[in-house]
C-alpha atoms as a PDB file:
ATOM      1  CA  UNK A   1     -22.073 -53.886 -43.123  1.00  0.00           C
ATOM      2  CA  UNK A   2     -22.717 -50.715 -40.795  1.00  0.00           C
ATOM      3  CA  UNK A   3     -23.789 -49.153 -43.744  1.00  0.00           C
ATOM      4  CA  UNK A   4     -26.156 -51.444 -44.584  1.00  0.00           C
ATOM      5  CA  UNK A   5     -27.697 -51.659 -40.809  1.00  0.00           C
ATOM      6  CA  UNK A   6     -27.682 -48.129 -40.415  1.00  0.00           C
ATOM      7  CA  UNK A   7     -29.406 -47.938 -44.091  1.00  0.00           C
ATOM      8  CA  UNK A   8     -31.904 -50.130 -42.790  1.00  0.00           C
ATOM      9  CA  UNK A   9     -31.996 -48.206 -39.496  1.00  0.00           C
ATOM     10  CA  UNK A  10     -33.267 -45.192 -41.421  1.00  0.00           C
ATOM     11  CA  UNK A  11     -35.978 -46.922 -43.152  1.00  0.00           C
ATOM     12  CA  UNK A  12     -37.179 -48.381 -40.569  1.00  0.00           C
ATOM     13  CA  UNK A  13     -37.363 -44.783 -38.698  1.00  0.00           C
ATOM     14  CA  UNK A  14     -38.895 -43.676 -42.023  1.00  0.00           C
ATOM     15  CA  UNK A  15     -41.040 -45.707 -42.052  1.00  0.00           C
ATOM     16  CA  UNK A  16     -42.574 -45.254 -38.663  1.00  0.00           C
ATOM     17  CA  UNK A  17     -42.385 -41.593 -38.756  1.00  0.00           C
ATOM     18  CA  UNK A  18     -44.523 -41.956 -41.802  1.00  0.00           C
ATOM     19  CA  UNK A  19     -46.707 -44.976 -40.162  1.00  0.00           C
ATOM     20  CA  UNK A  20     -47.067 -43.289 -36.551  1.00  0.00           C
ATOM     21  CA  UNK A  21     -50.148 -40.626 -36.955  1.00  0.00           C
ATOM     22  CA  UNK A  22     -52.418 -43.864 -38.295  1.00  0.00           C
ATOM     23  CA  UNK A  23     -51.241 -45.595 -35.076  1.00  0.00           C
ATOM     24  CA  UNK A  24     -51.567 -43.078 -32.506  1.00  0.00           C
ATOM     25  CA  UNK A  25     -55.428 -41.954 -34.069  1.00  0.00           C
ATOM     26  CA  UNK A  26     -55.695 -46.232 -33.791  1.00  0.00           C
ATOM     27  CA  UNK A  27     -54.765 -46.068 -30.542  1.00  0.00           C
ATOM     28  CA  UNK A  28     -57.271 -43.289 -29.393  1.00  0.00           C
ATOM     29  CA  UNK A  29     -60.044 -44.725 -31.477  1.00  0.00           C
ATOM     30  CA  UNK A  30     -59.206 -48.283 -29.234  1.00  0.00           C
ATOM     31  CA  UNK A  31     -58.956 -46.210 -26.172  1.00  0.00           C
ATOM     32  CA  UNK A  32     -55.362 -47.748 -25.594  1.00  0.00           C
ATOM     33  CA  UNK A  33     -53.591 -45.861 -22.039  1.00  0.00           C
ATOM     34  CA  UNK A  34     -50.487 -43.838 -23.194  1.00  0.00           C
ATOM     35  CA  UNK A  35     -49.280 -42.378 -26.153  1.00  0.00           C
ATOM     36  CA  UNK A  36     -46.925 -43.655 -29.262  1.00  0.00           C
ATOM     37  CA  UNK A  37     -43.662 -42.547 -29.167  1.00  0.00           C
ATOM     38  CA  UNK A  38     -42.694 -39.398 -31.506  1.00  0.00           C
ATOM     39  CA  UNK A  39     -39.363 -41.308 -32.691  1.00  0.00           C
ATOM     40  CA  UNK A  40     -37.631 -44.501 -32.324  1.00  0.00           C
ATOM     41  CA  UNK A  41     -35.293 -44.318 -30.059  1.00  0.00           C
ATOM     42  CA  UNK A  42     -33.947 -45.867 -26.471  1.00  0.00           C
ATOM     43  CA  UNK A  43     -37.081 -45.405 -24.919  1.00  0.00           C
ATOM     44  CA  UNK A  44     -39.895 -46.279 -27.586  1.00  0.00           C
ATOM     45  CA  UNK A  45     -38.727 -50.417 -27.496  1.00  0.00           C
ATOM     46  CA  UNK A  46     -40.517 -49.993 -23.947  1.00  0.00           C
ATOM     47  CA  UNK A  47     -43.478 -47.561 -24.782  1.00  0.00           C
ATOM     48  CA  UNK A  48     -44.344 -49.750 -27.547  1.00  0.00           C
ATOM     49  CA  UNK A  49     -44.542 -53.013 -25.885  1.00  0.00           C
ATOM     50  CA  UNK A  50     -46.578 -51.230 -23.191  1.00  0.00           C
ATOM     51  CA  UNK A  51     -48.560 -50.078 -26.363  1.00  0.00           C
ATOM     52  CA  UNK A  52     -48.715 -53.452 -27.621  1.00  0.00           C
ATOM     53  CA  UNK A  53     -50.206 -55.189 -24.606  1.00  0.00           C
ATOM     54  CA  UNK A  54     -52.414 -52.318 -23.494  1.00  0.00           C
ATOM     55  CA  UNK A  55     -53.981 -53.161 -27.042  1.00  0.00           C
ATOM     56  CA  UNK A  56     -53.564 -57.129 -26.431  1.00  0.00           C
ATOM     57  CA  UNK A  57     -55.376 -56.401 -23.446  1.00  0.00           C
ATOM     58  CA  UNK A  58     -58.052 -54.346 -24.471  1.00  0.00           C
ATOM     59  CA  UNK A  59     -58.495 -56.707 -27.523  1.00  0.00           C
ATOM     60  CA  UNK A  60     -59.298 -59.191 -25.131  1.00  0.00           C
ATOM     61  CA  UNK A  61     -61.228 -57.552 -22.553  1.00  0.00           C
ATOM     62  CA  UNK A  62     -63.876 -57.139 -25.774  1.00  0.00           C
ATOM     63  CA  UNK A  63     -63.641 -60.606 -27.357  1.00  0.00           C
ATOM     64  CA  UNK A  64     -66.452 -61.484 -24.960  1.00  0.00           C
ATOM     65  CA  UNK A  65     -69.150 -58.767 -25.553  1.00  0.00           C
ATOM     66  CA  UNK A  66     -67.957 -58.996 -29.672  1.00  0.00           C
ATOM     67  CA  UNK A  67     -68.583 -62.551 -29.521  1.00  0.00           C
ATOM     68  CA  UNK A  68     -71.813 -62.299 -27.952  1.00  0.00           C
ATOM     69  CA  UNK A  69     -72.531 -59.132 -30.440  1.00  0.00           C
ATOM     70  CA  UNK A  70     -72.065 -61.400 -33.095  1.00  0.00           C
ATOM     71  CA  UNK A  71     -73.918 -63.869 -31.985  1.00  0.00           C
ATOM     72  CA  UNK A  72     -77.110 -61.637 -31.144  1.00  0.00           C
ATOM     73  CA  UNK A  73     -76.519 -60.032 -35.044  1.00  0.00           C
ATOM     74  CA  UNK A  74     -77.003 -63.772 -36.429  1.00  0.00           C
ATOM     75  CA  UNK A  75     -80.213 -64.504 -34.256  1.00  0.00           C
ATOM     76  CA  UNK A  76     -81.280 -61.249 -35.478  1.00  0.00           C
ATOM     77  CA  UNK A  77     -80.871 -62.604 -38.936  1.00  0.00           C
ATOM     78  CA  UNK A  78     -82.482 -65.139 -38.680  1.00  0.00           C
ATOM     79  CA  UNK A  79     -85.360 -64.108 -36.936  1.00  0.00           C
ATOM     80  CA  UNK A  80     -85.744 -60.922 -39.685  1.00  0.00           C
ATOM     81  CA  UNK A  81     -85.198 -64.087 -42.338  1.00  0.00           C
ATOM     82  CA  UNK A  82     -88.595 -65.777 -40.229  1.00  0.00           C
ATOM     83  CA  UNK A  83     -90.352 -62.617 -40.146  1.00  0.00           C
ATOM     84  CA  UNK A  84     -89.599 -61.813 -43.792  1.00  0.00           C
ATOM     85  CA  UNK A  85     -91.088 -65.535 -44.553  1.00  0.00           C
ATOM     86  CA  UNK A  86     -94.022 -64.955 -42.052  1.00  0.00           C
ATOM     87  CA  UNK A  87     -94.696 -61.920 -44.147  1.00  0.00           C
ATOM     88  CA  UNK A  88     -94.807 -63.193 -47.480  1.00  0.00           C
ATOM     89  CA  UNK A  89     -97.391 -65.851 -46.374  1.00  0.00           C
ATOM     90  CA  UNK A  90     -99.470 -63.466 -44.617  1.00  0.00           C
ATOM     91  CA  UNK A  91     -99.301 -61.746 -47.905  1.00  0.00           C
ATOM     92  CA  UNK A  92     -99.856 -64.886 -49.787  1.00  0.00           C
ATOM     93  CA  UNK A  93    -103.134 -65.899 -47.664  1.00  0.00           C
ATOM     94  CA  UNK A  94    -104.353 -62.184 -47.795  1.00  0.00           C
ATOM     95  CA  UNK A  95    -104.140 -62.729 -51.605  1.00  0.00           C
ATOM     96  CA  UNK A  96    -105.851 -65.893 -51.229  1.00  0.00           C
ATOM     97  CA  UNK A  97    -109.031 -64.802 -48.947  1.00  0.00           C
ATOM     98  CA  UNK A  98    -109.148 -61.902 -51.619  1.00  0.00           C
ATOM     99  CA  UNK A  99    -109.960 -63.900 -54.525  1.00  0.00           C
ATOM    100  CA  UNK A 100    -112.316 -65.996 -52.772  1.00  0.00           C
ATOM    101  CA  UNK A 101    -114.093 -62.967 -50.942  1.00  0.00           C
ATOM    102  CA  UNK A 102    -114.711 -62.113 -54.666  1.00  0.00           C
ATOM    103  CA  UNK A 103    -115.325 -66.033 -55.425  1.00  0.00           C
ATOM    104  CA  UNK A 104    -117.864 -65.823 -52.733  1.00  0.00           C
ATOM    105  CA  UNK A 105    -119.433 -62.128 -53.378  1.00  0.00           C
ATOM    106  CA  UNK A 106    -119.768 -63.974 -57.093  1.00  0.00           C
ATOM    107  CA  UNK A 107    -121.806 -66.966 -55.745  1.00  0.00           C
ATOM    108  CA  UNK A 108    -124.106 -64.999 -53.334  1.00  0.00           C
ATOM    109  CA  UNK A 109    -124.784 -62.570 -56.682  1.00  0.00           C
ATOM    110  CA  UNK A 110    -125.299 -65.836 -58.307  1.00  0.00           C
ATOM    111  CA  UNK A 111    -127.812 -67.634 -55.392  1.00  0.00           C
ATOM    112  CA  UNK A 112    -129.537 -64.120 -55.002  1.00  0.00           C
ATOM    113  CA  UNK A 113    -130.577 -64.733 -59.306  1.00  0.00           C
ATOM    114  CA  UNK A 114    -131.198 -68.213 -58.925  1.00  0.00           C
ATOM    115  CA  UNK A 115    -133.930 -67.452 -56.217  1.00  0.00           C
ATOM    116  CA  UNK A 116    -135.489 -64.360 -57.919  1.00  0.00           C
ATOM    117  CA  UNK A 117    -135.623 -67.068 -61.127  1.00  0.00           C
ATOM    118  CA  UNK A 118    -137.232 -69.709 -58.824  1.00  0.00           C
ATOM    119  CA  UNK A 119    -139.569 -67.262 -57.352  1.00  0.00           C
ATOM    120  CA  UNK A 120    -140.481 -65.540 -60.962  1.00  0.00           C
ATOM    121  CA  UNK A 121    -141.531 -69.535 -62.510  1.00  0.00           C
ATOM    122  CA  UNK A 122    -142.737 -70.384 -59.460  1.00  0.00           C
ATOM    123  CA  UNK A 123    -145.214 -67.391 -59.773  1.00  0.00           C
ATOM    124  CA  UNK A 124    -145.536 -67.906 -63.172  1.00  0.00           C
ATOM    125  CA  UNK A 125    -146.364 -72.011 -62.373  1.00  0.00           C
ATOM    126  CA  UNK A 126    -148.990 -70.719 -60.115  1.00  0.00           C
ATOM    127  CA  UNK A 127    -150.559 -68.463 -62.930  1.00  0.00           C
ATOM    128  CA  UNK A 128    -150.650 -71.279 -64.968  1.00  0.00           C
ATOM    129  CA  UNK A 129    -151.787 -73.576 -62.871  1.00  0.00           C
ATOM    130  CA  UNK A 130    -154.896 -70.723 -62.604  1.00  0.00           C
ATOM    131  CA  UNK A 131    -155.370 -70.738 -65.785  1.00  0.00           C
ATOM    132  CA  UNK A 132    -155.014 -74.414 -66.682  1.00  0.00           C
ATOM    133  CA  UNK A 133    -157.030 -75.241 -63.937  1.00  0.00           C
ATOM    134  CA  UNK A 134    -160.814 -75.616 -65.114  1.00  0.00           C
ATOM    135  CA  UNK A 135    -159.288 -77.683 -68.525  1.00  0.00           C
ATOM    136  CA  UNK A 136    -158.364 -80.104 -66.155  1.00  0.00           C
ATOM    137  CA  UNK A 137    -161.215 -80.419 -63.860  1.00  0.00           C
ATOM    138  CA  UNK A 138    -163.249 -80.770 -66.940  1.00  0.00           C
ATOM    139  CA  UNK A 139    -161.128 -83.467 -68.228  1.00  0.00           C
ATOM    140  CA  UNK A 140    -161.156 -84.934 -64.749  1.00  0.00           C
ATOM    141  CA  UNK A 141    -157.465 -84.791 -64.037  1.00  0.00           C
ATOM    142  CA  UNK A 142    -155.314 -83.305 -61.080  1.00  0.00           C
ATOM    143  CA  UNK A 143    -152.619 -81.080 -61.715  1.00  0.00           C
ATOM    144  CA  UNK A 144    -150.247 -83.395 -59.959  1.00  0.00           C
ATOM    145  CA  UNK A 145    -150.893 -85.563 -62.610  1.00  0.00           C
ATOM    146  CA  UNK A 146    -149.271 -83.815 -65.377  1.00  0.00           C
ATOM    147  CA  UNK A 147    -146.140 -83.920 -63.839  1.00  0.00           C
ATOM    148  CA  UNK A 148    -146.088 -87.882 -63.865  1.00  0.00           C
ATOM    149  CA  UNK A 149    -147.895 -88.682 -67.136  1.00  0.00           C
ATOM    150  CA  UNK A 150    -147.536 -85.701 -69.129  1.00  0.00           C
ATOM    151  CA  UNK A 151    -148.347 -87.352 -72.648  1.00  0.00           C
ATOM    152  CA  UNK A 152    -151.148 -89.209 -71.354  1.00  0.00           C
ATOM    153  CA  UNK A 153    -152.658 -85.922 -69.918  1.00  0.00           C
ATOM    154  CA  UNK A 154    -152.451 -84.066 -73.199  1.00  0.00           C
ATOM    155  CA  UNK A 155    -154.292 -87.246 -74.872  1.00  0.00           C
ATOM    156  CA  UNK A 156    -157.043 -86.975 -72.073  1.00  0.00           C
ATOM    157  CA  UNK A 157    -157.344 -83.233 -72.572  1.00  0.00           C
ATOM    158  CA  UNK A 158    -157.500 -83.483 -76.762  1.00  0.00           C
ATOM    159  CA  UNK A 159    -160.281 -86.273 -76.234  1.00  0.00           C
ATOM    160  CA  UNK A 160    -162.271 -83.513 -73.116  1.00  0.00           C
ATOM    161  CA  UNK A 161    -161.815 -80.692 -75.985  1.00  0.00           C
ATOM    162  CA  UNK A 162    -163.699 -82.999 -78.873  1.00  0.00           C
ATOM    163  CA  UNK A 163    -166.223 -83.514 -76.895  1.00  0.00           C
END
């Protein structure tokens, strides 16, 4: 039975002398007070615990400001999630007002033609009016008159240009 504890003994001290450069650099990277014992022996039950709570201690004294870390890193998320969505509609209605700045540029092109075409047969109208003019007063009709009774106009001006 001594064999066996002291077996057990020397894997434990094994074990720690393997395990006890990860905890001491752990320690200094926590900023735990003191320093892990070099081997397990009378004194390092004592300069362990001290270890221990130093570490409980310190692990609470930042439960606070890691909480409240945490909770400013998810409001950050979700405000970069709102920002990334404000973005891609921005994006969207800049796409949008695009297309219809060209819809619109294609209209005004289109409105610009129309009234050069209106003003071209309108001028053209007035020529012929000009010209059609003294047919008409000789067949005693009025140009407005053309517009409503077309047909009967052309009959009037046949019957003026037999005579």
């Amino acid at each position: 039975m001594i064999d066996i504890a002291r077996g057990q003994v020397s894997a434990a001290e094994s074990a720690y002398i393997e395990l006890r450069p990860m905890v001491s650099d752990l320690c200094s990277k926590a900023r735990v007070k003191g320093s892990v014992p070099r081997a397990l022996d009378s004194q390092a039950t004592s300069e362990l615990a001290a270890l221990a709570s130093a570490a409980k201690a310190e692990r609470i004294s930042i439960a606070d400001p890691l909480a409240d870390a945490q909770r400013l890193r998810a409001e950050s998320d979700g405000l970069q999630r709102e920002h990334d969505a404000l973005v891609r509609s921005i994006q969207s209605t800049i796409r949008s007002v695009d297309q219809r700045r060209s819809e619109l540029h294609a209209g005004q092109l289109k409105a610009t033609e129309s009234t050069i075409r209106e003003a071209a047969l309108a001028e053209s109208l007035a020529t012929i009016d000009g010209e059609i003019s003294p047919f008409l007063v000789a067949a005693d009709l009025a140009i407005e008159l053309l517009d409503a009774d077309p047909v009967g106009c052309a009959d009037r001006l046949s019957a003026a240009a037999q005579e």
